[in-house]
C-alpha atoms as a PDB file:
ATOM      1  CA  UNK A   1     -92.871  36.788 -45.298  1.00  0.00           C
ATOM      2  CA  UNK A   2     -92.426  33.150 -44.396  1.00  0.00           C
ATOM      3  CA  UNK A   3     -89.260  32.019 -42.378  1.00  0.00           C
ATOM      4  CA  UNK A   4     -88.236  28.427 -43.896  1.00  0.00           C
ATOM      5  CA  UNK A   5     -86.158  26.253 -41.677  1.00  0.00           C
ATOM      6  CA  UNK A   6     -83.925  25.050 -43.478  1.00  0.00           C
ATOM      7  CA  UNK A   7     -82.300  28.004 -45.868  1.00  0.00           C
ATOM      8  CA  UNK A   8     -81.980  28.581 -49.381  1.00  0.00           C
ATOM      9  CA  UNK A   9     -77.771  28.101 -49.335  1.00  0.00           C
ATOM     10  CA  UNK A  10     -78.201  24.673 -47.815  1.00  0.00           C
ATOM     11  CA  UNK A  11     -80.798  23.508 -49.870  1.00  0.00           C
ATOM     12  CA  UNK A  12     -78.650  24.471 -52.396  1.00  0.00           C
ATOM     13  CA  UNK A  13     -75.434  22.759 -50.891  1.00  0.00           C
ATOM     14  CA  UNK A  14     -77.388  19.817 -50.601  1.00  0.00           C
ATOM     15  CA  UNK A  15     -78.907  19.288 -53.645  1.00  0.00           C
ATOM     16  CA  UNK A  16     -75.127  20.146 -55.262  1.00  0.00           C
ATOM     17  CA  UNK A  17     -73.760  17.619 -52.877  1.00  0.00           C
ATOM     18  CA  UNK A  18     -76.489  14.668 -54.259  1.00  0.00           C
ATOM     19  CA  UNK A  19     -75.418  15.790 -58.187  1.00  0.00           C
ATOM     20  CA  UNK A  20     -72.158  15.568 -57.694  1.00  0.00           C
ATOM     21  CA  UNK A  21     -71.353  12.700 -55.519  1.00  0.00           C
ATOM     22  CA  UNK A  22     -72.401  10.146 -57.885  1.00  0.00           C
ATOM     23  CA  UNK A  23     -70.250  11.251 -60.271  1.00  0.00           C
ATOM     24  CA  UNK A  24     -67.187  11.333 -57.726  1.00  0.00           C
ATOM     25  CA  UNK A  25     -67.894   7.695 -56.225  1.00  0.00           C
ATOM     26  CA  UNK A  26     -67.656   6.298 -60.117  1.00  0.00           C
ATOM     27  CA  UNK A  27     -64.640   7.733 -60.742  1.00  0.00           C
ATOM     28  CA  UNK A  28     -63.432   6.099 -57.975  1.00  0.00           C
ATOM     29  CA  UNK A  29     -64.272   3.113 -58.465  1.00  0.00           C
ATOM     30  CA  UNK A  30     -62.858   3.607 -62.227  1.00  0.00           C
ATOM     31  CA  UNK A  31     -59.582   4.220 -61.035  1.00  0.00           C
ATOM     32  CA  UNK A  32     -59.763   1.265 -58.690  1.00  0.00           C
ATOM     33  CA  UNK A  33     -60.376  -1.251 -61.144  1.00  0.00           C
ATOM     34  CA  UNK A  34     -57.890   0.622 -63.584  1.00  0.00           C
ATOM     35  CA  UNK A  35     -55.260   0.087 -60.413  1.00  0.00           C
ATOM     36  CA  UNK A  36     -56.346  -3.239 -59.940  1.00  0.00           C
ATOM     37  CA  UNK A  37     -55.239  -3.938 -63.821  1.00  0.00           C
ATOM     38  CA  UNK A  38     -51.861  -2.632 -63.397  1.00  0.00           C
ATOM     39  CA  UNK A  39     -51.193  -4.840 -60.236  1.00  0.00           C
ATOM     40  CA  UNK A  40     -51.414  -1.569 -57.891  1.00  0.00           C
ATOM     41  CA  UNK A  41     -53.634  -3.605 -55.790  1.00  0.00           C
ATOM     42  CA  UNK A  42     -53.170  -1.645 -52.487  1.00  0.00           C
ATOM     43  CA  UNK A  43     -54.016   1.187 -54.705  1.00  0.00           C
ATOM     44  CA  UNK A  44     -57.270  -0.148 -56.028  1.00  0.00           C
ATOM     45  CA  UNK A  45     -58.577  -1.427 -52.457  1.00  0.00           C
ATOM     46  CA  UNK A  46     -58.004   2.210 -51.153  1.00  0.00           C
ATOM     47  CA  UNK A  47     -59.897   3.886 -53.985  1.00  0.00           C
ATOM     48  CA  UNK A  48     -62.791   1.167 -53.181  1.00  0.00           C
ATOM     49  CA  UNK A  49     -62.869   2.305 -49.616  1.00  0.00           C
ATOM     50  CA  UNK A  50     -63.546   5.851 -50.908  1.00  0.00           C
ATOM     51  CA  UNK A  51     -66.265   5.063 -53.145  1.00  0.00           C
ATOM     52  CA  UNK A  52     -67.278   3.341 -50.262  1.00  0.00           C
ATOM     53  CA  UNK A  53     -67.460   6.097 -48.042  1.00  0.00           C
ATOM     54  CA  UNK A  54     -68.952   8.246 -50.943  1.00  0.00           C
ATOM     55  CA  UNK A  55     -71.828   6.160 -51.073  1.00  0.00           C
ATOM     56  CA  UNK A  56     -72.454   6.267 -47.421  1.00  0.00           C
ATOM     57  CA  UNK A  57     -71.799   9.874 -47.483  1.00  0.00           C
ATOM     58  CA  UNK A  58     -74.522  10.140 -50.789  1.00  0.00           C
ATOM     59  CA  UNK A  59     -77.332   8.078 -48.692  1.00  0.00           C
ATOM     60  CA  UNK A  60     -76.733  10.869 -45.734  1.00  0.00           C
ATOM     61  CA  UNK A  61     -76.656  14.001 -48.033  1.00  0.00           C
ATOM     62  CA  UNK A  62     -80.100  12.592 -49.900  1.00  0.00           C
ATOM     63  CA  UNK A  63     -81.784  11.474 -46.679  1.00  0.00           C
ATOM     64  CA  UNK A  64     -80.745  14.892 -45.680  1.00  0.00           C
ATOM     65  CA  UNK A  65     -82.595  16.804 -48.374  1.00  0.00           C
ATOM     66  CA  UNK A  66     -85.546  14.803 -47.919  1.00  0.00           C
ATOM     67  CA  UNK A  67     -85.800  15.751 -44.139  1.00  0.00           C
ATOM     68  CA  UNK A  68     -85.029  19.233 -45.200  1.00  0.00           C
ATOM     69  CA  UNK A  69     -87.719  19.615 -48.110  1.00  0.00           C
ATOM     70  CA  UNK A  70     -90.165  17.998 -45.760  1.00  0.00           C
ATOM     71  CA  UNK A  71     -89.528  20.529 -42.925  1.00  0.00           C
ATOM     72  CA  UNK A  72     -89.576  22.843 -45.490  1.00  0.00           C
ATOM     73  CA  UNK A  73     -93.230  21.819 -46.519  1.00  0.00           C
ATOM     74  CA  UNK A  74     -94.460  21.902 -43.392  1.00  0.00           C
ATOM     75  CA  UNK A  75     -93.283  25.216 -42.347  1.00  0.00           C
ATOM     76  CA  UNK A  76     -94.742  25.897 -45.946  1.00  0.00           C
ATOM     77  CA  UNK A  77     -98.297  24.380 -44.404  1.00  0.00           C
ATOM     78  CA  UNK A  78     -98.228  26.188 -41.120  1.00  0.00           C
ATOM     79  CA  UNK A  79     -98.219  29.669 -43.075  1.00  0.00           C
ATOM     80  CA  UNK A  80    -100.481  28.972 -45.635  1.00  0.00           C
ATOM     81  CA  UNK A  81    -103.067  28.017 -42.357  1.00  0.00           C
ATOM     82  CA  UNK A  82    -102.528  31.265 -40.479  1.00  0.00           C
ATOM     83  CA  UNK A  83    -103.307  33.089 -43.873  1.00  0.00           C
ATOM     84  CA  UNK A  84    -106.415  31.265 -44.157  1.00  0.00           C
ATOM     85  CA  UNK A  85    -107.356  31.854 -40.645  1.00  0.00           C
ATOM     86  CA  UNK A  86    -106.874  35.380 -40.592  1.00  0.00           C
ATOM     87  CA  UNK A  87    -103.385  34.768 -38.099  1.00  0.00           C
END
């Protein structure tokens, strides 16, 4: 039995995270530009700022699951040598 670094739930949580981000960063910038059109623009600049931060927080999450599938991998390596090797 092979003990992966980074578990199942946060692969999972990750991957959920990258899906669903996207989606939540062009709604917000939807309802900016729909506050922006009804002269809310105080409004529109603060949804902005959260699609903003979305974005930022999208490039962390996916960097994230790349570092995390890659550690995975190699953990993945390591056991498949010590089954070759006899270990």
């Amino acid at each position: 039995m092979s003990h992966k670094p980074v578990s199942a739930k946060a692969m999972l949580a990750l991957v959920a995270a990258g899906l669903v981000l996207p989606i939540v960063i062009a709604v917000f910038l939807g309802l900016a530009a729909l506050l922006a059109a009804m002269d809310d623009a105080a409004g529109g600049i603060v949804l902005r700022y959260l699609a903003l931060a979305g974005g930022i927080g999208w490039v962390v999450v996916l960097v994230c699951l790349v570092l995390a599938q890659g550690l995975n991998a190699l953990a993945g390596a390591d056991d498949a040598d010590e089954s070759e090797h006899g270990g």
